[in-house]
Protein backbone atom coordinates (compact mmCIF):
# COMPACT_ATOMS: atom_id res chain seq x y z
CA UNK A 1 0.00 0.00 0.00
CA UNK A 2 2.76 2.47 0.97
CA UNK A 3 4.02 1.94 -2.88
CA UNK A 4 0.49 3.27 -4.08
CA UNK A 5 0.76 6.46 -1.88
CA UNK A 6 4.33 7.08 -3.65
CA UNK A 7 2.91 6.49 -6.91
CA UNK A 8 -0.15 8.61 -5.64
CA UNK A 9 1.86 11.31 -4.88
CA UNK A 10 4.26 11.43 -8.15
CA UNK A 11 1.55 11.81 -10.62
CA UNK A 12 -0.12 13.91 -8.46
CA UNK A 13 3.21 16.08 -8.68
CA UNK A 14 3.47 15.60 -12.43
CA UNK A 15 -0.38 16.77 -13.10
CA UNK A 16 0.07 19.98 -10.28
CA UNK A 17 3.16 20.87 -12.64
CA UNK A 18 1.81 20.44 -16.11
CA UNK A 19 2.07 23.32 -17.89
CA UNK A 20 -0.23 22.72 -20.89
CA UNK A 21 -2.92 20.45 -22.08
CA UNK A 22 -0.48 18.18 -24.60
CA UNK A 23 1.47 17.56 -21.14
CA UNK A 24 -1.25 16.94 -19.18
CA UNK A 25 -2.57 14.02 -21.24
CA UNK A 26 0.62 13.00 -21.53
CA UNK A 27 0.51 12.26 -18.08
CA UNK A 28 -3.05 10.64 -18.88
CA UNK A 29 -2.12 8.19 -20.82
CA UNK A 30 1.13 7.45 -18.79
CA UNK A 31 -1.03 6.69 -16.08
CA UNK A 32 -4.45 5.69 -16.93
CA UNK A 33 -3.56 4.11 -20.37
CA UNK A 34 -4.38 0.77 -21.57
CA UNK A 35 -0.55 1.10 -20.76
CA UNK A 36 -0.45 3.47 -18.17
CA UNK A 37 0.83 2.57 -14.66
CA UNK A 38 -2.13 2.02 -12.91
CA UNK A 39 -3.88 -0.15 -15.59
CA UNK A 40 -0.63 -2.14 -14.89
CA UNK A 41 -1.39 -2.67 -11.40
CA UNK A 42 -5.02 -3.68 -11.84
CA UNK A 43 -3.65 -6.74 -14.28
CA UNK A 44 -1.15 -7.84 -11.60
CA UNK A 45 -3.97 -8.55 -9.47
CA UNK A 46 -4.40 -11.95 -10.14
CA UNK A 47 -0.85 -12.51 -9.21
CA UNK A 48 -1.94 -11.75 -5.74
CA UNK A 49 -2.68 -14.02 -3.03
CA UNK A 50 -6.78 -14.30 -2.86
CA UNK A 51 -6.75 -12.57 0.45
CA UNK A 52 -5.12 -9.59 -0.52
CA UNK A 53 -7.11 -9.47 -3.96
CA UNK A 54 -9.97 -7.57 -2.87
CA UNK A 55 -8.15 -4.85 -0.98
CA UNK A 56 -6.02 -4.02 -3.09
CA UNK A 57 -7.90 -3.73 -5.77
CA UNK A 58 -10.32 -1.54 -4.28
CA UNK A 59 -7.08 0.82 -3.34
CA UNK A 60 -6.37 0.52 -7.27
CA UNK A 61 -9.35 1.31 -8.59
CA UNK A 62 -10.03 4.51 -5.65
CA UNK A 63 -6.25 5.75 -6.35
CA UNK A 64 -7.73 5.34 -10.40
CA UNK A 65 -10.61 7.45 -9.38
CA UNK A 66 -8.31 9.96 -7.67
CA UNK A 67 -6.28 10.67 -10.08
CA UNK A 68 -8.99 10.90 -13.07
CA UNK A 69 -10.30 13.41 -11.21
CA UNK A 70 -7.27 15.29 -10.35
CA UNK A 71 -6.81 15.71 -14.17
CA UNK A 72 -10.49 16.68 -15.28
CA UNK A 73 -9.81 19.21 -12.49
CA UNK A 74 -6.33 20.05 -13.77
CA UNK A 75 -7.61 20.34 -16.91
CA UNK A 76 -10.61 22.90 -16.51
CA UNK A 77 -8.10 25.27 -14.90
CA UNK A 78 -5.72 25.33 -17.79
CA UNK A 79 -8.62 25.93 -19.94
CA UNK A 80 -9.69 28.67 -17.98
CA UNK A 81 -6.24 29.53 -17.87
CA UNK A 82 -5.78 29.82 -22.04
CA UNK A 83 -9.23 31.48 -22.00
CA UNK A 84 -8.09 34.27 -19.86
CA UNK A 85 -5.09 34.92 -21.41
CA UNK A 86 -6.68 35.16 -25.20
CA UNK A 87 -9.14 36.97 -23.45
CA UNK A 88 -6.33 39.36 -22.49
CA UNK A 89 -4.08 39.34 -25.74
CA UNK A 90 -7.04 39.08 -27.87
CA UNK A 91 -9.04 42.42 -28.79
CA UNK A 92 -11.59 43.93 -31.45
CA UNK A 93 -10.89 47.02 -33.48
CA UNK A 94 -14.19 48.71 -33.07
CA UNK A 95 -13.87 51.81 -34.49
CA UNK A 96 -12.60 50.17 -37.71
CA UNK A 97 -15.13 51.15 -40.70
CA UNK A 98 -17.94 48.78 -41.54
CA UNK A 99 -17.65 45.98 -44.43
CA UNK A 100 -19.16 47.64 -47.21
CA UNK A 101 -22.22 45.84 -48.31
CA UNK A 102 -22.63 44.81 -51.69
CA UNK A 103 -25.54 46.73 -53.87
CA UNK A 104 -28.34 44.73 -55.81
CA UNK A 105 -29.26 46.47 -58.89
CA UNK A 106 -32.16 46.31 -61.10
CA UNK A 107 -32.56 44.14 -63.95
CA UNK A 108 -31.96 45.55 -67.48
CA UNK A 109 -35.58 45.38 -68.64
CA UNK A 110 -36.86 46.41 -65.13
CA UNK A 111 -34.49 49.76 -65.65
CA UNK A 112 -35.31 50.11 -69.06
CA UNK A 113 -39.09 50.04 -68.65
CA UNK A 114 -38.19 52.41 -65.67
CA UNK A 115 -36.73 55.08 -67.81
CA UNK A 116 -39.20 54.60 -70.72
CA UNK A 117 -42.08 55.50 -68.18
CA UNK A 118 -39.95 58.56 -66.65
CA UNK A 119 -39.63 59.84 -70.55
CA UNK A 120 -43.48 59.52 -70.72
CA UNK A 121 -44.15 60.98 -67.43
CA UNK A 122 -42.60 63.98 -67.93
CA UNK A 123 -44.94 64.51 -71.24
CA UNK A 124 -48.02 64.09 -69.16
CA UNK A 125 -48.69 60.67 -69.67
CA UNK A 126 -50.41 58.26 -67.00
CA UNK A 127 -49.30 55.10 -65.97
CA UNK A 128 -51.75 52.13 -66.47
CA UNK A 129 -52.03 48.88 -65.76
CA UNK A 130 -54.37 45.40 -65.74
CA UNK A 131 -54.24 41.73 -65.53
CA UNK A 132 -51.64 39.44 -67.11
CA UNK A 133 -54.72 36.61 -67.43
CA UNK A 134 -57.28 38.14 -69.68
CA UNK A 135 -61.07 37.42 -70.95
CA UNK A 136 -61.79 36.86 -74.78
CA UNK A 137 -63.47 39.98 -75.05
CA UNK A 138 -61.07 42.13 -73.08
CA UNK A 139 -58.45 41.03 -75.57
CA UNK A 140 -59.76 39.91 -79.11
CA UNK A 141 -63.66 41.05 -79.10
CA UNK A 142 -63.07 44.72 -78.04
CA UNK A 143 -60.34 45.15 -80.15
CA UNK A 144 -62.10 43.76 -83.57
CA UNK A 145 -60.13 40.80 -83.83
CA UNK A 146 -62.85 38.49 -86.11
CA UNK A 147 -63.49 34.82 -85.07
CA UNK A 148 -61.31 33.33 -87.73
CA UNK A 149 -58.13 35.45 -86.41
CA UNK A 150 -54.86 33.43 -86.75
CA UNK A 151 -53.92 34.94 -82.97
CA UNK A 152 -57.35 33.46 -81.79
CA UNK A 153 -55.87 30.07 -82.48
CA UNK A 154 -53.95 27.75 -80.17
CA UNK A 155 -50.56 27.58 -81.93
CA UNK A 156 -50.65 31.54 -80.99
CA UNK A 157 -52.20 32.36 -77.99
CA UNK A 158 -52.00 30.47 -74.16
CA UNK A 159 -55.64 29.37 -73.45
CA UNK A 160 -56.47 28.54 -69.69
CA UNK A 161 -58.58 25.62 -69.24
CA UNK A 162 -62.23 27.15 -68.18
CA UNK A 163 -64.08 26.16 -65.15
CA UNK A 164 -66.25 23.27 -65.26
CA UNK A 165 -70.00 24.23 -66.63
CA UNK A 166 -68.29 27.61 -68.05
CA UNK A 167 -67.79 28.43 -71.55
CA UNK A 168 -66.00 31.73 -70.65
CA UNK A 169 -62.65 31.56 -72.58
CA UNK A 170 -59.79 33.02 -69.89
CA UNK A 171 -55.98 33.18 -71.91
CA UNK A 172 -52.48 35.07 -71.06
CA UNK A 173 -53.08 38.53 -72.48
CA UNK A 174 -51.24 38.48 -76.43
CA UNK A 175 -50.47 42.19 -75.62
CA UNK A 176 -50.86 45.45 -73.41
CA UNK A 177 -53.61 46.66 -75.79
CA UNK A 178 -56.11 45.07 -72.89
CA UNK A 179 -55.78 47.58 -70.59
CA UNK A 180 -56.74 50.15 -73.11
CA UNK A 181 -60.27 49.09 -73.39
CA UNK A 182 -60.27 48.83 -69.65
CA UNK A 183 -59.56 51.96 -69.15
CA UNK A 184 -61.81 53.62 -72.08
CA UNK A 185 -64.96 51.36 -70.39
CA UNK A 186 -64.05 53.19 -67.34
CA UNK A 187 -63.68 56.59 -67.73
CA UNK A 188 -64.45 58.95 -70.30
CA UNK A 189 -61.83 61.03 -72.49
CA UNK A 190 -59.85 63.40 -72.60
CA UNK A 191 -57.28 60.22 -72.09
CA UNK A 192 -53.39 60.04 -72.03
CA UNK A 193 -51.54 56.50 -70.68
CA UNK A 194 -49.28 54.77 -71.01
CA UNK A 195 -49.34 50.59 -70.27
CA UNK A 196 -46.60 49.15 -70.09
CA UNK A 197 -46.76 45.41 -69.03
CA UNK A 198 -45.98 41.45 -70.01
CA UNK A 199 -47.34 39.86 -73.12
CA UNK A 200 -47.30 36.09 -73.75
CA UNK A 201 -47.73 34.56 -76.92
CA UNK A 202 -47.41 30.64 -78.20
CA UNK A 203 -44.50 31.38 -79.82
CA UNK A 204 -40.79 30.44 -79.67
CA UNK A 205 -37.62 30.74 -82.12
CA UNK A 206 -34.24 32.61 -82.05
CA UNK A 207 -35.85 35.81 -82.25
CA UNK A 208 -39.18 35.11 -80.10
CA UNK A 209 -39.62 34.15 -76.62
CA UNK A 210 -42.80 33.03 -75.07
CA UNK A 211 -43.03 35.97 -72.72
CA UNK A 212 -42.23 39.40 -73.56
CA UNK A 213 -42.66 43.33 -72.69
CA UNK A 214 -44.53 46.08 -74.33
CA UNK A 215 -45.04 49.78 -74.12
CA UNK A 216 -48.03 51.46 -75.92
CA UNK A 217 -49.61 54.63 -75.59
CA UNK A 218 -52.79 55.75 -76.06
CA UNK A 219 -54.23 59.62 -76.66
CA UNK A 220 -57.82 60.51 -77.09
CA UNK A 221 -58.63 64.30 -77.07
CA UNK A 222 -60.23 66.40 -79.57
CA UNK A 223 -57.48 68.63 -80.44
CA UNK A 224 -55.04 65.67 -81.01
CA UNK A 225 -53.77 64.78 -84.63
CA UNK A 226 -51.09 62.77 -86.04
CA UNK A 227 -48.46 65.98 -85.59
CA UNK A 228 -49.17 65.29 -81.67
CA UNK A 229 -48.14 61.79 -82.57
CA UNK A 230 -44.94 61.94 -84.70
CA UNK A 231 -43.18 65.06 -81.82
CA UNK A 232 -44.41 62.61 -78.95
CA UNK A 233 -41.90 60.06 -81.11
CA UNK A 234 -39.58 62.23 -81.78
CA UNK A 235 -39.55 63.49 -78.48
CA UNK A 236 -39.14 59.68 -76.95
C-alpha cells in the first residue's frame, strides 16, 4: 500500500506541474492508459494471493478514481487559464469602418421600362395597368379581332382551361392593348396613358420568346392629330 501512496503522490506532482494540455494528457495516458501505470497494477492482481485481492484492488481502482479526477480538475483550470489569457491578448478594433455591403441592382428590362415610363411621365402621360390573365373579349372582341383570327388560335395564344360548366374563354393577355379598353370602359376622355406590361404569346424561335414586354400609348382628345403623334416620337 505504501508503494500506491508514492505512486499517488508522483503523478499527483506531475499533473500539479503540467504546464499545458499536450502535457497533461501525456501524463493521462502514462497513467491511466491501456498502458499506463495504474492499468498495470489492476492486471497484476491476479498474481496476488486471494486474500489480498480484494483490498487491493479496491485501493487501485479509488487511487484510479483519484487521479482521473485530479486531471479533469487540472484540466478545466488550464482551460480557464488559455481562455483568460486570449481573453487578455485578444481584442476587437471597433472603431474600424464597416464591411461595405454589396448593392443589388435592377434588372436591365426592369431599368429600361423604368426610364421609358420617366420619358413619358414627364410629357403628361399616365401610368396604367391590368391583368396578365385576360377574358376573350377584353383582348380579341373589343379590339375587332374576327373569329377566324390566326392569334385566336392555339398555336398563338395560351388558353387557360375554363371552369367546369363555363364556356368563358380566360388566356395570357397576347399584348398590353387590354388595358386600353379597360380603361376607355371606365372613364371617359380626354385620355393620355401609357401601359406598359408582359405579353405572352405561343411562340418560340431565335428571335421570339414566349413571354415578352410592351409599351403602348394611347391619346384621345379632340385637339389631337397625327403631328401630336410623330413630336411625342420624336420626343421619346
Amino acid at each position: 500500500m505504501s508503494q500506491l501512496e508514492q505512486l499517488k503522490e508522483e503523478i499527483q506532482q506531475h499533473i500539479s506541474k503540467a504546464h499545458d494540455l499536450k502535457v497533461l494528457d501525456d501524463i493521462r495516458v502514462d497513467a491511466l492508459g491501456k498502458k499506463g501505470r495504474i492499468t498495470s497494477l489492476l492486471r497484476n492482481i491476479p498474481n496476488l494471493p486471494p486474500e489480498e485481492r480484494r483490498d487491493y484492488g479496491q485501493a487501485v481502482n479509488d487511487l484510479k478514481g483519484q487521479l482521473a479526477q485530479a486531471i479533469q480538475d487540472k484540466e478545466a483550470s488550464l482551460r480557464q487559464k488559455e481562455l483568460s489569457e486570449r481573453l487578455a491578448t485578444e481584442s476587437i478594433d471597433v472603431s474600424l469602418d464597416a464591411r461595405t455591403q454589396t448593392k443589388g441592382s435592377l434588372h436591365p428590362i426592369t431599368q429600361i421600362l423604368s426610364d421609358m415610363v420617366d420619358i413619358f411621365s414627364d410629357m403628361g402621360f399616365e401610368v396604367a395597368t391590368g391583368p396578365d390573365l385576360e377574358d376573350d373579349f377584353h383582348n380579341f372582341t373589343a379590339l375587332n379581332f374576327p373569329e377566324n383570327h390566326p392569334a385566336r388560335q392555339m398555336h398563338d395564344t395560351f388558353y387557360i382551361e375554363p371552369e367546369e360548366g363555363s364556356d368563358e374563354k380566360h388566356l395570357l393577355r397576347t399584348h398590353t392593348s387590354t388595358v386600353q379598353i379597360r380603361v376607355m370602359k371606365d372613364r371617359p376622355p380626354p385620355l393620355k396613358i401609357i401601359v406598359p406590361g408582359r405579353t405572352y404569346r405561343s411562340d418560340y424561335d431565335q428571335t421570339h420568346t414566349p413571354m415578352f414586354h410592351q409599351l403602348e400609348g394611347l391619346v384621345i382628345d379632340k385637339n389631337t392629330h397625327m403631328g401630336h403623334l410623330k413630336g411625342t416620337l420624336i420626343e421619346f
